[in-house]
Protein backbone atom coordinates (compact mmCIF):
# COMPACT_ATOMS: atom_id res chain seq x y z
CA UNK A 1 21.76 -11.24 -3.20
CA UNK A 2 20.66 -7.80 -3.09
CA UNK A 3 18.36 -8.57 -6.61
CA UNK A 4 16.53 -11.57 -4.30
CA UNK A 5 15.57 -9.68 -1.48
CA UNK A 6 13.83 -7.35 -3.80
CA UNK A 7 11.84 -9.45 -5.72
CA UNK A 8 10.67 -11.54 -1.96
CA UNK A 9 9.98 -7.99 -1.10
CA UNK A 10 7.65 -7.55 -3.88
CA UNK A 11 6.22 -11.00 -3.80
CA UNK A 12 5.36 -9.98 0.14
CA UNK A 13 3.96 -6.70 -1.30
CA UNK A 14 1.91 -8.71 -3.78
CA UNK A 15 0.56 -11.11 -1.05
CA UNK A 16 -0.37 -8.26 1.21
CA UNK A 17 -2.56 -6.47 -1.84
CA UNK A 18 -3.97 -9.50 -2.83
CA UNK A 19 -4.99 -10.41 0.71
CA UNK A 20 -6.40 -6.84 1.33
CA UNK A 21 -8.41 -6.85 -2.24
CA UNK A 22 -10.07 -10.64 -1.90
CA UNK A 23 -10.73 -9.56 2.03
CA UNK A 24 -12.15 -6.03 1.01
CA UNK A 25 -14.25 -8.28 -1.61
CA UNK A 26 -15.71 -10.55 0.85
CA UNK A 27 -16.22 -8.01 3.78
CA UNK A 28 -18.47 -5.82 1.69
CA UNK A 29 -20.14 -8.44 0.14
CA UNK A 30 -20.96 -9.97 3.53
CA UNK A 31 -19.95 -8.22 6.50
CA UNK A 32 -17.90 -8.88 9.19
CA UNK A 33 -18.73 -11.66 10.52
CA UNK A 34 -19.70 -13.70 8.09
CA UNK A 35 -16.68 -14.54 6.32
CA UNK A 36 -13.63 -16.70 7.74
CA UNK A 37 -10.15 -16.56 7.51
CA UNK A 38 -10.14 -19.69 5.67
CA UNK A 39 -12.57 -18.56 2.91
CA UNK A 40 -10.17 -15.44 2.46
CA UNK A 41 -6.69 -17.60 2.20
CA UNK A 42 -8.94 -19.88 -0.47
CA UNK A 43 -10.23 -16.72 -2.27
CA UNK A 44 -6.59 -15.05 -2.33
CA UNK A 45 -5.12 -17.94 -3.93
CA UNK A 46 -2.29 -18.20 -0.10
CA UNK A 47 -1.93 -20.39 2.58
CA UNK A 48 -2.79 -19.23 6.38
CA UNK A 49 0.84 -18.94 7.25
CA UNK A 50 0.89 -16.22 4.30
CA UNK A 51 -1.53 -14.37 6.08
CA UNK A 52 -0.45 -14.29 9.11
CA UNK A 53 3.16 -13.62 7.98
CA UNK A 54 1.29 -9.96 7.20
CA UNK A 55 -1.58 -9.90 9.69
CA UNK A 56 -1.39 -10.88 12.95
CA UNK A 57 -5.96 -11.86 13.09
CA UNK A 58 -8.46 -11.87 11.09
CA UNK A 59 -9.39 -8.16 13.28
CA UNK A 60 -6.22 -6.93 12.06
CA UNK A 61 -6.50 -7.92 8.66
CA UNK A 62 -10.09 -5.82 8.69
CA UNK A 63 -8.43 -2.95 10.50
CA UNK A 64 -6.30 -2.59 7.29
CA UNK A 65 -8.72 -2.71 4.78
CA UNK A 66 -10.57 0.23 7.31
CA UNK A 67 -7.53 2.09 6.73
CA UNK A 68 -7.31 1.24 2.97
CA UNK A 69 -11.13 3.14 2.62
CA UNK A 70 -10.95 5.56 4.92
CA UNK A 71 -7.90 6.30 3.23
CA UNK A 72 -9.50 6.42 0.01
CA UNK A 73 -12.35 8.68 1.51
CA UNK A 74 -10.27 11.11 2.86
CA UNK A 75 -7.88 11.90 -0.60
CA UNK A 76 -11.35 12.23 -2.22
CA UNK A 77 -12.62 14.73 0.16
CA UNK A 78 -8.89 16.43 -0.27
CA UNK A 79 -9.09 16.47 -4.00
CA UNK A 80 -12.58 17.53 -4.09
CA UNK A 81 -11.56 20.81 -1.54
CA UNK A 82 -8.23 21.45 -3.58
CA UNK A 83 -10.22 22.01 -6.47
CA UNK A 84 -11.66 25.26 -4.65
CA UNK A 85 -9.44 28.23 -4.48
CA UNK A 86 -12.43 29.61 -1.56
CA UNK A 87 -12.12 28.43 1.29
CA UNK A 88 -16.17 27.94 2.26
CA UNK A 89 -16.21 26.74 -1.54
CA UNK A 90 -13.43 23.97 -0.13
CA UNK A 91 -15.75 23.30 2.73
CA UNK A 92 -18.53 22.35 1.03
CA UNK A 93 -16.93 20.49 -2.11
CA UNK A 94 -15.13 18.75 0.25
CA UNK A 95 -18.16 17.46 2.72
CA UNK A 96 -20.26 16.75 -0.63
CA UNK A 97 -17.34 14.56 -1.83
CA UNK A 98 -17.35 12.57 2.11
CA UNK A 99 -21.37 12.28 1.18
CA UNK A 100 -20.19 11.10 -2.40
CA UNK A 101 -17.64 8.60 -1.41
CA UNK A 102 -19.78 7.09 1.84
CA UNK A 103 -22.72 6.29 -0.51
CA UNK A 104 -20.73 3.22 -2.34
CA UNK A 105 -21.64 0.30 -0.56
CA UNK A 106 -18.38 -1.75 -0.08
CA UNK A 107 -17.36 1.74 1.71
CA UNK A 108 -20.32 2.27 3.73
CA UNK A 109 -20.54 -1.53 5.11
CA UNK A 110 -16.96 -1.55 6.29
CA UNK A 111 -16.73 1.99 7.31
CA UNK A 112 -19.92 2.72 8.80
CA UNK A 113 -21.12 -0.55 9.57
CA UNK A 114 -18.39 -3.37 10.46
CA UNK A 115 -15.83 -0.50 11.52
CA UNK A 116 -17.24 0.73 15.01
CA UNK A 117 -17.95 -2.51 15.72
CA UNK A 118 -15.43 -4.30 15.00
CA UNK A 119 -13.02 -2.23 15.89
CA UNK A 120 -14.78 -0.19 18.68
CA UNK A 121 -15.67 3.31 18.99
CA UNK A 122 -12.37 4.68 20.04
CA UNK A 123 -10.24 3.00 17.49
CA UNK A 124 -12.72 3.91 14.89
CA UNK A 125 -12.92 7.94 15.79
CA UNK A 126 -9.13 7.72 15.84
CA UNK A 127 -8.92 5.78 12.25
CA UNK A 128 -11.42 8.71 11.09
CA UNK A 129 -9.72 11.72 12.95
CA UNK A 130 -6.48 10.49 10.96
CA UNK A 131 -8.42 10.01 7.73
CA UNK A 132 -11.21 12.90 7.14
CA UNK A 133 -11.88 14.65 10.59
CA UNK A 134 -8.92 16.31 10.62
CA UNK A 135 -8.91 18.36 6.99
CA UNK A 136 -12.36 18.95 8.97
CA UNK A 137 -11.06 20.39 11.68
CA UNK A 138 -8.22 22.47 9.31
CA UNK A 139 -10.96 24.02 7.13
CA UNK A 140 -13.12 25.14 9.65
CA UNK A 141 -9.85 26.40 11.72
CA UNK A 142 -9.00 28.77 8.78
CA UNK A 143 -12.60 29.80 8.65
CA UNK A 144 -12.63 30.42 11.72
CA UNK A 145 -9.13 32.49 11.56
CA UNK A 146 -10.80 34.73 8.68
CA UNK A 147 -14.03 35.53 9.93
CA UNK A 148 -16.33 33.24 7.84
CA UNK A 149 -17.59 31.64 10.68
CA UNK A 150 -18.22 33.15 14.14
CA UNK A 151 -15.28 32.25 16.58
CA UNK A 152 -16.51 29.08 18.59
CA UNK A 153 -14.20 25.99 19.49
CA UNK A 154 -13.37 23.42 16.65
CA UNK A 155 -13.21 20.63 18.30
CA UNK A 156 -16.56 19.90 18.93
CA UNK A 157 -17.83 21.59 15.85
CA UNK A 158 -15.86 19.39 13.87
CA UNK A 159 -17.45 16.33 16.55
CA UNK A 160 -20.62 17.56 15.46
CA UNK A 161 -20.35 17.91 11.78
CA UNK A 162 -18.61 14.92 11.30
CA UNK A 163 -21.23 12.93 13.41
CA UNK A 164 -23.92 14.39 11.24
CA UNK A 165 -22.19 13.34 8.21
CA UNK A 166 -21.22 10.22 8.93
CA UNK A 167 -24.47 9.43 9.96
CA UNK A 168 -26.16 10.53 6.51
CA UNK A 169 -23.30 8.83 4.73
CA UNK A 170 -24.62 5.51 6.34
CA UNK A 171 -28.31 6.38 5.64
CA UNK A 172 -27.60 6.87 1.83
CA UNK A 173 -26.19 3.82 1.26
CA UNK A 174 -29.53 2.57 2.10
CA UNK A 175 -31.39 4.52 0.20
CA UNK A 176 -33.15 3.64 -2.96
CA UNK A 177 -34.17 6.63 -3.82
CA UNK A 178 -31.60 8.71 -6.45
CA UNK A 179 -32.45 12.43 -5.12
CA UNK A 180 -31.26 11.71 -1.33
CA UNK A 181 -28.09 12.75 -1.88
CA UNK A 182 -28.59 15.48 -3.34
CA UNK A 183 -30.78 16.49 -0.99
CA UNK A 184 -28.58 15.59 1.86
CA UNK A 185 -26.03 17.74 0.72
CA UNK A 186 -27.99 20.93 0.24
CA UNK A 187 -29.51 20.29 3.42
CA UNK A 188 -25.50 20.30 4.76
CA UNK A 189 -24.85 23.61 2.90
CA UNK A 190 -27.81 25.23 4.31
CA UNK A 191 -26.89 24.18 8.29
CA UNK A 192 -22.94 25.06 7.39
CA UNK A 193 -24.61 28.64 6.23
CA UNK A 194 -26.68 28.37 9.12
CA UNK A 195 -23.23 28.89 10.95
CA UNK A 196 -21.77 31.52 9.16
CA UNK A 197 -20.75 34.74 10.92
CA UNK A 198 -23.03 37.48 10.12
CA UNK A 199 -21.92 39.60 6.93
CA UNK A 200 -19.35 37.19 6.03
């Protein structure tokens, strides 16, 4: 008895990747609003019922595949600021790597694009506070704490940082040209210097 719930539990786990993959798939390719629930059952190989035995709408379904790559943002911005063993170092590997991992476009069209508006603003900041804004908010805490930056409040420098990069994120995914990021990100290093605390 035991053995069959296990395996229906991993045929339900199997249903609910395959459902987020083929609907990740479509919602980059397309957007939004251009793709049905019905074209999603027919591309994951289920039946309706299937899906909504995991989701309860098609908005819900999207809100998980948000998750799934802001997720996916936010453990590359961690890796990227582990790798540091200085903290300012940490800073800026780890906003180069949110630059890095908004440019792919299946990220930046359901992120950036779909996300706020599907989901509205509020939801979205609060998806994005759970995902990257808040190693944001750590970083420049302890910078704050050891005197690399100048003492200020962190919650709407991190607002305003994040903003900024979110915003460049969604511009270079439109870009065609292969220097902007680059250049985005040493124009980021040079306004997080710009903040620094004097002789730090």
């Amino acid at each position: 008895m035991a053995g069959g719930s296990g395996i229906r539990a991993r045929q339900r786990e199997h249903t609910r990747q395959v459902l987020l993959r083929e609907s990740r798939r479509l919602f980059a390719a397309r957007g939004y609003g251009a793709v049905g629930l019905s074209e999603i059952v027919d591309a994951a190989g289920v039946t309706k019922g299937a899906l909504y035995h995991h989701f309860d709408s098609k908005e819900d379904l999207f809100r998980a595949v948000l998750e799934e790559v802001q997720q996916e943002v936010g453990t590359a911005v961690v890796e990227a600021a582990d790798a540091r063993t200085d903290p300012w170092d940490a800073l800026l590997a780890g906003c180069g790597a949110f630059l890095a991992a908004g440019t792919a476009p299946d990220r930046q069209r359901i992120m950036l694009v779909d996300g706020p508006s599907v989901l509205g603003w509020s939801e979205w900041r609060a998806l994005d506070e759970a995902a990257s804004a808040s190693h944001l908010a750590d970083a420049l805490t302890d910078l704050i704490a050891d005197g690399t930056l100048a003492p200020q409040p962190v919650r709407p420098l991190t607002r305003l940082l994040s903003g900024a990069m979110n915003e460049a994120a969604l511009w270079l995914a439109t870009s065609n040209d292969p220097n902007d990021l680059e250049d985005t990100q040493r124009a980021l290093t040079a306004m997080l210097n710009a903040l620094r605390a004097q002789g730090s």
